[in-house]
Protein backbone atom coordinates (compact mmCIF):
# COMPACT_ATOMS: atom_id res chain seq x y z
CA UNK A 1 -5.04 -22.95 21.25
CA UNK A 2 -8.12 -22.08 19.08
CA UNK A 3 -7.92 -23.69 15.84
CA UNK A 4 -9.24 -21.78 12.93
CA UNK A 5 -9.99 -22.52 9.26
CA UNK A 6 -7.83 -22.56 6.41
CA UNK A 7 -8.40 -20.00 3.98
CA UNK A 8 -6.24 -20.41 0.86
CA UNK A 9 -7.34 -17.00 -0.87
CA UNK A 10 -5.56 -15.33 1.76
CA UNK A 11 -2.69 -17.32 1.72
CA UNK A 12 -2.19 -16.52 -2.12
CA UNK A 13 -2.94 -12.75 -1.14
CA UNK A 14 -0.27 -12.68 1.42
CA UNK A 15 2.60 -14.19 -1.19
CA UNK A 16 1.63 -11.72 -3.72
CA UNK A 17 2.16 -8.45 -1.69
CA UNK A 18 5.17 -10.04 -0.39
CA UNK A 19 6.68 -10.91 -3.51
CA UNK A 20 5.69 -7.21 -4.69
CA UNK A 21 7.84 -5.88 -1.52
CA UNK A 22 10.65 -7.73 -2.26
CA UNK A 23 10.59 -6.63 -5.96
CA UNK A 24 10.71 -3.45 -4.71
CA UNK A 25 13.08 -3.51 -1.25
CA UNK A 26 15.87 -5.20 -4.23
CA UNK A 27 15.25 -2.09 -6.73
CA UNK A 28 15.75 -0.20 -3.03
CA UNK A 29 18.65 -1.90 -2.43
CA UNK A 30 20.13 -1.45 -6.14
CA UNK A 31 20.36 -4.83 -6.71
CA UNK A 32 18.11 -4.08 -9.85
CA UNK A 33 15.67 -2.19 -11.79
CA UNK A 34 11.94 -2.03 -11.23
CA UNK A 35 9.67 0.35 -12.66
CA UNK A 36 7.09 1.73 -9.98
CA UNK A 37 4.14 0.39 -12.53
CA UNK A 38 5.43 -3.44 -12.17
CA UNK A 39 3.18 -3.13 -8.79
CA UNK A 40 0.11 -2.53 -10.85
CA UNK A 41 0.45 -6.47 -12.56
CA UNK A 42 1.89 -8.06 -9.29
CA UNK A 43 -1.13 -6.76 -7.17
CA UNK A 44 -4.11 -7.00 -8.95
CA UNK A 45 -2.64 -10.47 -10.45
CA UNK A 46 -2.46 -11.57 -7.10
CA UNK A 47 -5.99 -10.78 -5.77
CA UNK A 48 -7.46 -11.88 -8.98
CA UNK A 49 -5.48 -15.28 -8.17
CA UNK A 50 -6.50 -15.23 -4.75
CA UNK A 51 -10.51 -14.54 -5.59
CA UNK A 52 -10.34 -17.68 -7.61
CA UNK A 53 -8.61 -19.64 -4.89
CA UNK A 54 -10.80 -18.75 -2.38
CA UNK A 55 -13.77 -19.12 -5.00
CA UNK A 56 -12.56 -22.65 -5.42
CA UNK A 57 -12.13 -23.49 -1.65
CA UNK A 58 -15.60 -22.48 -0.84
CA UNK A 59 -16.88 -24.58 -3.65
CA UNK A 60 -14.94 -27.53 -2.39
CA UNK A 61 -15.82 -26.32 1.36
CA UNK A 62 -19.92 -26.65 0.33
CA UNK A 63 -19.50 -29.56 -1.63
CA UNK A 64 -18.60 -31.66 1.12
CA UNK A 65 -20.92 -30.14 4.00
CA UNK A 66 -23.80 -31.29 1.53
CA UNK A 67 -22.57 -35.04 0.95
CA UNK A 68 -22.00 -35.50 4.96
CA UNK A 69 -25.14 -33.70 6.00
């Protein structure tokens, strides 16, 4: 199996759509209330989040390729 690298931005990215679909598969499901601009917060919230992790990683990433090499 090819082994790949990690790449926490998307990780973040992925948990912040999916939280936004289950906000919105319980207002589907009547379990409660969620008005259709709460997706406007949860997504860009998310990819904000998820630039900075990423940001972060890569910083941490090149940090340590120049103290080995």
């Amino acid at each position: 199996m090819l082994r790949h690298e990690f790449q926490p931005g998307k990780l973040v990215a992925g948990l912040f759509v999916t939280a936004t679909g289950v906000v919105f598969a319980g207002d589907a499901a009547g379990l409660w209330e969620t008005p259709w601009f709460a997706v406007v917060p949860l997504i860009v919230g998310g990819l904000f989040l998820a630039g900075a992790t990423a940001a972060v990683a890569r910083g941490i990433r090149r940090r340590g390729d120049a103290e080995s090499g």
